[in-house]
PDB file of N, CA and C in Angstrom:
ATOM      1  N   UNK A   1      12.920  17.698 -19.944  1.00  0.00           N
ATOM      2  CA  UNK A   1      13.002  16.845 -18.771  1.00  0.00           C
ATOM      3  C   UNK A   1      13.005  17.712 -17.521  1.00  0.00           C
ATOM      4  N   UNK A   2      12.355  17.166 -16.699  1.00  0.00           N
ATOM      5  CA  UNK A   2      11.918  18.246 -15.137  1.00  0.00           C
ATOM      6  C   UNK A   2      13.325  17.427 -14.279  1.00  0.00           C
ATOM      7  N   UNK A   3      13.538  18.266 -13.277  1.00  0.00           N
ATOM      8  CA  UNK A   3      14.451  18.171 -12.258  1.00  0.00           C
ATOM      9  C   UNK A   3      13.701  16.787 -10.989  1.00  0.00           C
ATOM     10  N   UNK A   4      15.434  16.137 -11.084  1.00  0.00           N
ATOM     11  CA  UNK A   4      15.160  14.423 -10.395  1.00  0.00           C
ATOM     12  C   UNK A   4      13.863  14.997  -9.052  1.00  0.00           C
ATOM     13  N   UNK A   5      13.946  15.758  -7.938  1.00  0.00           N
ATOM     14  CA  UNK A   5      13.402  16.166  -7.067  1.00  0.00           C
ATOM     15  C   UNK A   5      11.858  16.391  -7.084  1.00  0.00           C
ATOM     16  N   UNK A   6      11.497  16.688  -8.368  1.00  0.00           N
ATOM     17  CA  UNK A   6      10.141  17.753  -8.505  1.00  0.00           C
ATOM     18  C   UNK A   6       9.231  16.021  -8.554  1.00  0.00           C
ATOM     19  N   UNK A   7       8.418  16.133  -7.696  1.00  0.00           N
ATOM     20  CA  UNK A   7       7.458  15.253  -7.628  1.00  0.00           C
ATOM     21  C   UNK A   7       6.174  14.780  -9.058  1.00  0.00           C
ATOM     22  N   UNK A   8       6.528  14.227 -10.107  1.00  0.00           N
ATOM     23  CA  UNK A   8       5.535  14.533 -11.404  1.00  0.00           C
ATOM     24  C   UNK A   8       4.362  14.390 -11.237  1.00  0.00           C
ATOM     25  N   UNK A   9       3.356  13.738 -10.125  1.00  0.00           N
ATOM     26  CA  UNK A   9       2.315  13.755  -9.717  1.00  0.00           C
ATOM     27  C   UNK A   9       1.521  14.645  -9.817  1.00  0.00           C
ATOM     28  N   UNK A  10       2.412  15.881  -9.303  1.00  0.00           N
ATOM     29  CA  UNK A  10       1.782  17.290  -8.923  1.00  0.00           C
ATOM     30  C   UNK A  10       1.929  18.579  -9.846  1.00  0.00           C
ATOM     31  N   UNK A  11       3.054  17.728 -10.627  1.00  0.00           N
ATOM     32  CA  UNK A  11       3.803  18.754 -11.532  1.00  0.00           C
ATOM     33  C   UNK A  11       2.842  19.108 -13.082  1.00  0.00           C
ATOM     34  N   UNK A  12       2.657  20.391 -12.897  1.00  0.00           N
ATOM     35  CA  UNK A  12       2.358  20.893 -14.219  1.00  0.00           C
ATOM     36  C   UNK A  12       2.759  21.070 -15.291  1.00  0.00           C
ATOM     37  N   UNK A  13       4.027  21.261 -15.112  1.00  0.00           N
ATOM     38  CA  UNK A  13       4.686  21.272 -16.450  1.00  0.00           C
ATOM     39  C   UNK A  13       6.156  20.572 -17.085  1.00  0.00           C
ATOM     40  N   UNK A  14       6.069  20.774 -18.204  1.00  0.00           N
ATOM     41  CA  UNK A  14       6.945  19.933 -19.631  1.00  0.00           C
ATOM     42  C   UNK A  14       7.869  19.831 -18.971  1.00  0.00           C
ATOM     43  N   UNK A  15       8.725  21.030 -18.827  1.00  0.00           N
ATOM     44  CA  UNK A  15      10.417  21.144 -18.601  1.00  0.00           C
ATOM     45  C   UNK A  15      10.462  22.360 -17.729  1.00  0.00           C
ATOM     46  N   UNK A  16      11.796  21.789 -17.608  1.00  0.00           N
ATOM     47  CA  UNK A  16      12.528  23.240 -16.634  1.00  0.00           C
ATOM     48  C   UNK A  16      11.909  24.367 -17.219  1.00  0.00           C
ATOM     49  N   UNK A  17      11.994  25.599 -16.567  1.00  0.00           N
ATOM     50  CA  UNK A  17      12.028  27.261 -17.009  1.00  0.00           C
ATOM     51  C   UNK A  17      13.168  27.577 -16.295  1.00  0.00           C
ATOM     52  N   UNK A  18      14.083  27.931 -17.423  1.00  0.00           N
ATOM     53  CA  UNK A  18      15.197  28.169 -16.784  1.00  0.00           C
ATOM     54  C   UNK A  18      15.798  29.684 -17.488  1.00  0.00           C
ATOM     55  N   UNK A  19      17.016  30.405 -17.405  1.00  0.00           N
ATOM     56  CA  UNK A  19      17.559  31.959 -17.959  1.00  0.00           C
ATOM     57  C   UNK A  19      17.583  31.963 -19.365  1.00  0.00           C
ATOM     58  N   UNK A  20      18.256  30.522 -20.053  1.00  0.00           N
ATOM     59  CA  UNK A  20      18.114  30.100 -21.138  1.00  0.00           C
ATOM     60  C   UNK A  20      17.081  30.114 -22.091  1.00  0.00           C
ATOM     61  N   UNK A  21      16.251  29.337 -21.222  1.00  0.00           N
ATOM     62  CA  UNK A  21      14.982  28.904 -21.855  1.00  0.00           C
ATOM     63  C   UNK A  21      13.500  29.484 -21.116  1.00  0.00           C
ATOM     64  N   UNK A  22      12.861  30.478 -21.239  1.00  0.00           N
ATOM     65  CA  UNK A  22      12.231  31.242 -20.523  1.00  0.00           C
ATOM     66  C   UNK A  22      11.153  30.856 -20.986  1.00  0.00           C
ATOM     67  N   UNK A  23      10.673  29.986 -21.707  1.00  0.00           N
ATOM     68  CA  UNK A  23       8.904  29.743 -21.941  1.00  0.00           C
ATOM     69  C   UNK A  23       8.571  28.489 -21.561  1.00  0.00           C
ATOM     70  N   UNK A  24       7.644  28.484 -20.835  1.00  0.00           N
ATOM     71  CA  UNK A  24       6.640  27.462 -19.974  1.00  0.00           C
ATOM     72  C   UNK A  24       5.846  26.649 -21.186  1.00  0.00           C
ATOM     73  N   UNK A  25       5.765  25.685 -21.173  1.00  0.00           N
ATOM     74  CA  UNK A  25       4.894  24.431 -21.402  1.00  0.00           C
ATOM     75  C   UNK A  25       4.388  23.789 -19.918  1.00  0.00           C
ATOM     76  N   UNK A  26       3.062  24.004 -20.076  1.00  0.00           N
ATOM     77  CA  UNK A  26       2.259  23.369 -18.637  1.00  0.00           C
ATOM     78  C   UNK A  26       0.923  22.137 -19.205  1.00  0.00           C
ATOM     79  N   UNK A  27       0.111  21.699 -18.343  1.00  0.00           N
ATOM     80  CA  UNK A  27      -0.921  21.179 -18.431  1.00  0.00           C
ATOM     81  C   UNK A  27      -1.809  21.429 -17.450  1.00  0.00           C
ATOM     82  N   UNK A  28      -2.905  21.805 -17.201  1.00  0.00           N
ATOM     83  CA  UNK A  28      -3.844  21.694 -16.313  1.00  0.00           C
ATOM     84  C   UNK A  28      -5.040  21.251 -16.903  1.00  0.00           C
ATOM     85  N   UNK A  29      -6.506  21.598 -16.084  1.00  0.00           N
ATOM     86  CA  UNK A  29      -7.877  21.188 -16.482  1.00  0.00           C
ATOM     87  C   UNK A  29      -8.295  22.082 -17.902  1.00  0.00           C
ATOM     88  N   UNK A  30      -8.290  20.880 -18.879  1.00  0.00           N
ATOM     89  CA  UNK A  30      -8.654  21.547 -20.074  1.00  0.00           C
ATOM     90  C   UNK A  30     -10.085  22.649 -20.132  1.00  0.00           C
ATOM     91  N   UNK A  31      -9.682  23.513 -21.019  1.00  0.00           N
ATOM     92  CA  UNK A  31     -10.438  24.796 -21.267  1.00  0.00           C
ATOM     93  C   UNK A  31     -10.884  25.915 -19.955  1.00  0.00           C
ATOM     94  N   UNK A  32      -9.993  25.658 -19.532  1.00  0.00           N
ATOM     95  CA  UNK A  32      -9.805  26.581 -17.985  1.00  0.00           C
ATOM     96  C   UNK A  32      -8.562  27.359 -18.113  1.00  0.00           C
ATOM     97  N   UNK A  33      -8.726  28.577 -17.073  1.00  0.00           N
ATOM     98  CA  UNK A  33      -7.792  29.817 -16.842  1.00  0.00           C
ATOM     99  C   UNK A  33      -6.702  29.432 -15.896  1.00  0.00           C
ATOM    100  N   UNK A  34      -5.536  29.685 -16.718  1.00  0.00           N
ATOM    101  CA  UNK A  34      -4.617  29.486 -15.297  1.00  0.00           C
ATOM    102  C   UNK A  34      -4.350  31.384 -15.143  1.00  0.00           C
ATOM    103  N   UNK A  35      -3.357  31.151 -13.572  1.00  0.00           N
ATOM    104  CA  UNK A  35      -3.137  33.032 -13.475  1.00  0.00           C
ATOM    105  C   UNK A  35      -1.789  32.757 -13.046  1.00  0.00           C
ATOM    106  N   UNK A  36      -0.633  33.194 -14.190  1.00  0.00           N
ATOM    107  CA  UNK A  36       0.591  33.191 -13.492  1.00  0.00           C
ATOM    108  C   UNK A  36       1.265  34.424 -13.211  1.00  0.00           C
ATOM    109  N   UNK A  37       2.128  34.491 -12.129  1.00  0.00           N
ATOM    110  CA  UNK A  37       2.972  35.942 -11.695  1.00  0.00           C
ATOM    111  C   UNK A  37       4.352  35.195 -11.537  1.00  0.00           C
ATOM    112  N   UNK A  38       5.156  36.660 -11.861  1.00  0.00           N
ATOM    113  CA  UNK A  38       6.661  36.202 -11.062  1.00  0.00           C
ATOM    114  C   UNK A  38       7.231  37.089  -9.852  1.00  0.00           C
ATOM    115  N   UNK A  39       7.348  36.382  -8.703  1.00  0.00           N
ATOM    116  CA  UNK A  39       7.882  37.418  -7.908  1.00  0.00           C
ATOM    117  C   UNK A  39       6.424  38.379  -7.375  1.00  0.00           C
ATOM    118  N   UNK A  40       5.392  37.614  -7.635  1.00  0.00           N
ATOM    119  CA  UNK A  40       4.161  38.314  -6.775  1.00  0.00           C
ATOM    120  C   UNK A  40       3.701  40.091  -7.680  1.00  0.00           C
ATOM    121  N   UNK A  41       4.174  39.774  -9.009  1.00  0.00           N
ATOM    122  CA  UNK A  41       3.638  40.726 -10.027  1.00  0.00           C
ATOM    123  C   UNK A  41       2.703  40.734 -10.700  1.00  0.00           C
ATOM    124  N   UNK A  42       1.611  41.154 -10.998  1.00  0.00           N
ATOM    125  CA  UNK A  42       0.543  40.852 -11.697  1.00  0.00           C
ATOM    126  C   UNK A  42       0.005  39.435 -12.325  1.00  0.00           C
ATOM    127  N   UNK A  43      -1.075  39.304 -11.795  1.00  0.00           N
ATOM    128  CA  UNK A  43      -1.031  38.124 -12.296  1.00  0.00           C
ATOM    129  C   UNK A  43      -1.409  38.145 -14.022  1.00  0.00           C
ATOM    130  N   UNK A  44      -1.292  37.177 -15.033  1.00  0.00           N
ATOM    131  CA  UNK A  44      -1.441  37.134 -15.941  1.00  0.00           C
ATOM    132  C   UNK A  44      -2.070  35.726 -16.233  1.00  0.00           C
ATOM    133  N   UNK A  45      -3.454  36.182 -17.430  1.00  0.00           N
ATOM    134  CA  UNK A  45      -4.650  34.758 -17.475  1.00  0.00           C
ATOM    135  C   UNK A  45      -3.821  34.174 -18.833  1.00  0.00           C
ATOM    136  N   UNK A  46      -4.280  32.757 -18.517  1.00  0.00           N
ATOM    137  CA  UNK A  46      -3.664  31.924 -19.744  1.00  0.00           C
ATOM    138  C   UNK A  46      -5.026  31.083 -20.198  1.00  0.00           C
ATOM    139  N   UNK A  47      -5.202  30.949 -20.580  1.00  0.00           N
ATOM    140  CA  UNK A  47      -6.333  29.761 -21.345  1.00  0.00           C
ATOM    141  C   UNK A  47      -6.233  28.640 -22.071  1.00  0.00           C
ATOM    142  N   UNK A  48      -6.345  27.197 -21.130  1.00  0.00           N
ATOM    143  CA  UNK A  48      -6.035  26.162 -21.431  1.00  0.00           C
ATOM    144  C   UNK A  48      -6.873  25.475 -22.322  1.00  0.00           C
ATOM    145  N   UNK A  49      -6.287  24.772 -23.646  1.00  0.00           N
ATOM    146  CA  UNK A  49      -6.946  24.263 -24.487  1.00  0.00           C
ATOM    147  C   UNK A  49      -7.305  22.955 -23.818  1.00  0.00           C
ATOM    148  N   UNK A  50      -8.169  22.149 -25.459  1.00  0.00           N
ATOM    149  CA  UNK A  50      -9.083  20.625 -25.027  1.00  0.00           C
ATOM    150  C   UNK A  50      -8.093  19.769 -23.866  1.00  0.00           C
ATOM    151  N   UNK A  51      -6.930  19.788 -24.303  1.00  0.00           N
ATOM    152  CA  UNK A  51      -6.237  19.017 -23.789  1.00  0.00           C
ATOM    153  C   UNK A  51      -5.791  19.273 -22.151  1.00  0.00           C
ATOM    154  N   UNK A  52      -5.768  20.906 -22.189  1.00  0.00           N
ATOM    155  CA  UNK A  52      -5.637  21.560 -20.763  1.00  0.00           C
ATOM    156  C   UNK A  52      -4.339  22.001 -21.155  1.00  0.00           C
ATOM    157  N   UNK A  53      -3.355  21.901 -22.240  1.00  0.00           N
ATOM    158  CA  UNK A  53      -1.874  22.369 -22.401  1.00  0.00           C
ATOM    159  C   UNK A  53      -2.248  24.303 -22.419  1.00  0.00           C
ATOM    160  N   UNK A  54      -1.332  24.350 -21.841  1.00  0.00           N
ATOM    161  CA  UNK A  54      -0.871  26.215 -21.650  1.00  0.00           C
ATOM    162  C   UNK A  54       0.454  26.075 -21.844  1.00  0.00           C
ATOM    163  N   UNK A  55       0.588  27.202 -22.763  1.00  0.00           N
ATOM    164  CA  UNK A  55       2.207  28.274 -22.927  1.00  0.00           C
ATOM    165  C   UNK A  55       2.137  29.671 -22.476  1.00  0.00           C
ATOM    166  N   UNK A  56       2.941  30.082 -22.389  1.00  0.00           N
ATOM    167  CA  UNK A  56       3.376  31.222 -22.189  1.00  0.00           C
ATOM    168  C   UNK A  56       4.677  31.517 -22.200  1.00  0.00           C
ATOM    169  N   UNK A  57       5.665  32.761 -22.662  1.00  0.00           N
ATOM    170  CA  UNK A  57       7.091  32.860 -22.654  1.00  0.00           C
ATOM    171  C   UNK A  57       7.373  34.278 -21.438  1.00  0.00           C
ATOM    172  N   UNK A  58       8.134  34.474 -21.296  1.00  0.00           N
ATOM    173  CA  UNK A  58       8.882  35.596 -20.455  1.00  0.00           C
ATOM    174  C   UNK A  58       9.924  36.312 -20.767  1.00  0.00           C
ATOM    175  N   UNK A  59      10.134  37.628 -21.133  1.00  0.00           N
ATOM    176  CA  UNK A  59      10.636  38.443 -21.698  1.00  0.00           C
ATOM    177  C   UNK A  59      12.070  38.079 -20.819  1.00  0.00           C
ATOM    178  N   UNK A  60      12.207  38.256 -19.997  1.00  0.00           N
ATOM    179  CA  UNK A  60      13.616  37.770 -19.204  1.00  0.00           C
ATOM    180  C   UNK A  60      13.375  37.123 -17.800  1.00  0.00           C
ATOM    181  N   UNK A  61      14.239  35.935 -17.691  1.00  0.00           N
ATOM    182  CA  UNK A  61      14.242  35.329 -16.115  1.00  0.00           C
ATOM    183  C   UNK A  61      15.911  35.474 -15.211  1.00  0.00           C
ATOM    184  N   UNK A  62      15.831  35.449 -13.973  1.00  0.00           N
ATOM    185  CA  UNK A  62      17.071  35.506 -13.339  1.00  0.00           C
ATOM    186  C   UNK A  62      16.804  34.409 -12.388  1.00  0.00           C
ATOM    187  N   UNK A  63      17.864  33.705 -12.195  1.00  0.00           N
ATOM    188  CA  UNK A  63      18.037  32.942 -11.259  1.00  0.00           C
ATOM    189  C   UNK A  63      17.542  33.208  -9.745  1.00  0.00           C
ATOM    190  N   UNK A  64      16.319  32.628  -9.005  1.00  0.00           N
ATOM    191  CA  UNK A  64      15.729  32.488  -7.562  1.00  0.00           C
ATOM    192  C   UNK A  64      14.629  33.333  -8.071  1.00  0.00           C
ATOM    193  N   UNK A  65      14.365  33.649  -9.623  1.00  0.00           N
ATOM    194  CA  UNK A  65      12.866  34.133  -9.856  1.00  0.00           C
ATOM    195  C   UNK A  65      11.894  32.962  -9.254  1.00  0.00           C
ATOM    196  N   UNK A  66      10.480  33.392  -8.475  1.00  0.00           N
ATOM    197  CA  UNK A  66       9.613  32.577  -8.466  1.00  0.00           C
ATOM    198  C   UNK A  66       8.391  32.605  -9.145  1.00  0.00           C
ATOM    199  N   UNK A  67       7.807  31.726 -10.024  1.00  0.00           N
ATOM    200  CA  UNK A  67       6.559  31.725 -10.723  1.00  0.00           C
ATOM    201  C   UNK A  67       5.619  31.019 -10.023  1.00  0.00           C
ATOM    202  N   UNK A  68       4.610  31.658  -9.827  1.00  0.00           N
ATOM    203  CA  UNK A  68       3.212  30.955  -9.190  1.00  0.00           C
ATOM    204  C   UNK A  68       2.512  30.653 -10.500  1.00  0.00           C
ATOM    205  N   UNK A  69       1.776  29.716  -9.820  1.00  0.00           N
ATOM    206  CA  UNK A  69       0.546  29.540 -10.683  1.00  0.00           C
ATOM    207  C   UNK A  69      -0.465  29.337  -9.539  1.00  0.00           C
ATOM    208  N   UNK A  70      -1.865  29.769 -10.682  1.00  0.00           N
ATOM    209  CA  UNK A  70      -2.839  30.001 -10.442  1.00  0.00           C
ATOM    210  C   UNK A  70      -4.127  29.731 -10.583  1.00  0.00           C
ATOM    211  N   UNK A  71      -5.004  29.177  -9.985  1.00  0.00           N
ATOM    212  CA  UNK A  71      -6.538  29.067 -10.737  1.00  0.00           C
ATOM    213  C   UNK A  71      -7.725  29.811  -9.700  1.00  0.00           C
ATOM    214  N   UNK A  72      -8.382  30.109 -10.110  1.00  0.00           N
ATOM    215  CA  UNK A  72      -9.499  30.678  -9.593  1.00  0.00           C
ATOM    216  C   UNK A  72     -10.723  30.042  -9.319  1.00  0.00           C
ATOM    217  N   UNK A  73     -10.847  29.508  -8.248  1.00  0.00           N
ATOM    218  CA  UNK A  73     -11.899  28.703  -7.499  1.00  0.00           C
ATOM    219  C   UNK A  73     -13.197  29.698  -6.442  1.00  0.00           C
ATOM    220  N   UNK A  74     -13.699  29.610  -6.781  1.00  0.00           N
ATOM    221  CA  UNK A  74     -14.753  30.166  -6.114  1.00  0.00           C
ATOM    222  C   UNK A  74     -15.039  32.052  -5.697  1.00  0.00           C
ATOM    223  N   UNK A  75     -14.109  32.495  -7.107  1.00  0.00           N
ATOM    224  CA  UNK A  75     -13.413  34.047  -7.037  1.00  0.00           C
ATOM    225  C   UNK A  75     -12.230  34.143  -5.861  1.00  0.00           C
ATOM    226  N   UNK A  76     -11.633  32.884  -5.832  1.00  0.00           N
ATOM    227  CA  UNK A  76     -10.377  32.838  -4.484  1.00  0.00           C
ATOM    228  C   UNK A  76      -9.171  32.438  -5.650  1.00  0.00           C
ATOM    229  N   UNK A  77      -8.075  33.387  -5.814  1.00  0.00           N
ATOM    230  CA  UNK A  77      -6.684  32.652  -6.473  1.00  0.00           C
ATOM    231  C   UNK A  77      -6.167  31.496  -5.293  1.00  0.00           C
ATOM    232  N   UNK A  78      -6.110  30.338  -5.591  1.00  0.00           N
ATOM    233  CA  UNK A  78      -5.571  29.397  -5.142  1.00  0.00           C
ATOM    234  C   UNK A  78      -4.730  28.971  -6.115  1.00  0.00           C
ATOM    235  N   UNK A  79      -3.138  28.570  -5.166  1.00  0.00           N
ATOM    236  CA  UNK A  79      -2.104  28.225  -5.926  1.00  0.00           C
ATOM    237  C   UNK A  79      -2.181  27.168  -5.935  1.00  0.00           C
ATOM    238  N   UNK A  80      -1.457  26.325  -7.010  1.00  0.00           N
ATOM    239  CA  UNK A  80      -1.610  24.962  -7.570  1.00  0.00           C
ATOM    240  C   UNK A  80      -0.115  24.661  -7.386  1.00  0.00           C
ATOM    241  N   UNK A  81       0.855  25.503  -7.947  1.00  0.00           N
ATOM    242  CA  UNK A  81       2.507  25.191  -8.356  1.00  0.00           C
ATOM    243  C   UNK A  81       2.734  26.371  -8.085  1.00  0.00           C
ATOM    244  N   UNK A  82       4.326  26.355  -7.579  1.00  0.00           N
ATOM    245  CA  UNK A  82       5.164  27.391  -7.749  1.00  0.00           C
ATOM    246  C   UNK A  82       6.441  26.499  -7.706  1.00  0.00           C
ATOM    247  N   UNK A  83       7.462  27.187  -8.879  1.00  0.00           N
ATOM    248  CA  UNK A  83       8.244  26.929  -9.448  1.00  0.00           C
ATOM    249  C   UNK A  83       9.464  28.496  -9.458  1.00  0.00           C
ATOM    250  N   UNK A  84      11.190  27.543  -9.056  1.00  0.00           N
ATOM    251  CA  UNK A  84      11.681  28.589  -8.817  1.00  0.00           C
ATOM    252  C   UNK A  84      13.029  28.416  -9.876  1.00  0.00           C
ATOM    253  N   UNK A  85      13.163  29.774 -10.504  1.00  0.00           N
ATOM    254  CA  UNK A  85      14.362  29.779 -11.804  1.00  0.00           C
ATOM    255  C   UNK A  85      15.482  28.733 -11.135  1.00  0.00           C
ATOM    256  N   UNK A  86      16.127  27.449 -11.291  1.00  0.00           N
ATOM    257  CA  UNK A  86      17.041  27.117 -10.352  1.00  0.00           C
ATOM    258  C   UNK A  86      18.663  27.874 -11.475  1.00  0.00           C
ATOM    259  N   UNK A  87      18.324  27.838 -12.802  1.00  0.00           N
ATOM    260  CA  UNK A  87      19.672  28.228 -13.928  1.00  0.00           C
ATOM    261  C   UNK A  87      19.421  28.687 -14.575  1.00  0.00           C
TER     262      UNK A  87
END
């Protein structure tokens, strides 16, 4: 379950990412690249299946980490979401 605030319209993904629970469940445009970073670190490609679902996990998160996400439009990273550790 996502936090009362986060608008689901816009929202990409399943559930919280929180210290606990450090792996992302998302959705975007199926069979497309997302590019996520934390804290403006490398970005890293994900590849969305038929459905457009992406995972990925994170070796460790701290609280006021920020995760971008990413897609690549026209060789331009344009952000879609960013999402911040709130626990």
């Amino acid at each position: 379950m996502r936090y009362n605030d986060i608008d689901v319209a816009f929202d990409p993904l399943m559930k919280n990412i929180t210290t606990d629970s450090p792996d992302l469940i998302g959705v975007y445009a199926p069979e497309s690249r997302v590019y996520i970073s934390v804290n403006d670190t490398r970005r890293k490609g994900i590849e969305t299946d038929l459905g457009g679902k992406f995972e990925c996990g994170f070796e460790s998160l701290v609280v006021s980490d920020v995760i971008t996400f990413e897609a690549k439009v026209d060789g331009v990273y344009t952000e879609f979401w960013q999402e911040t550790v709130r626990e």
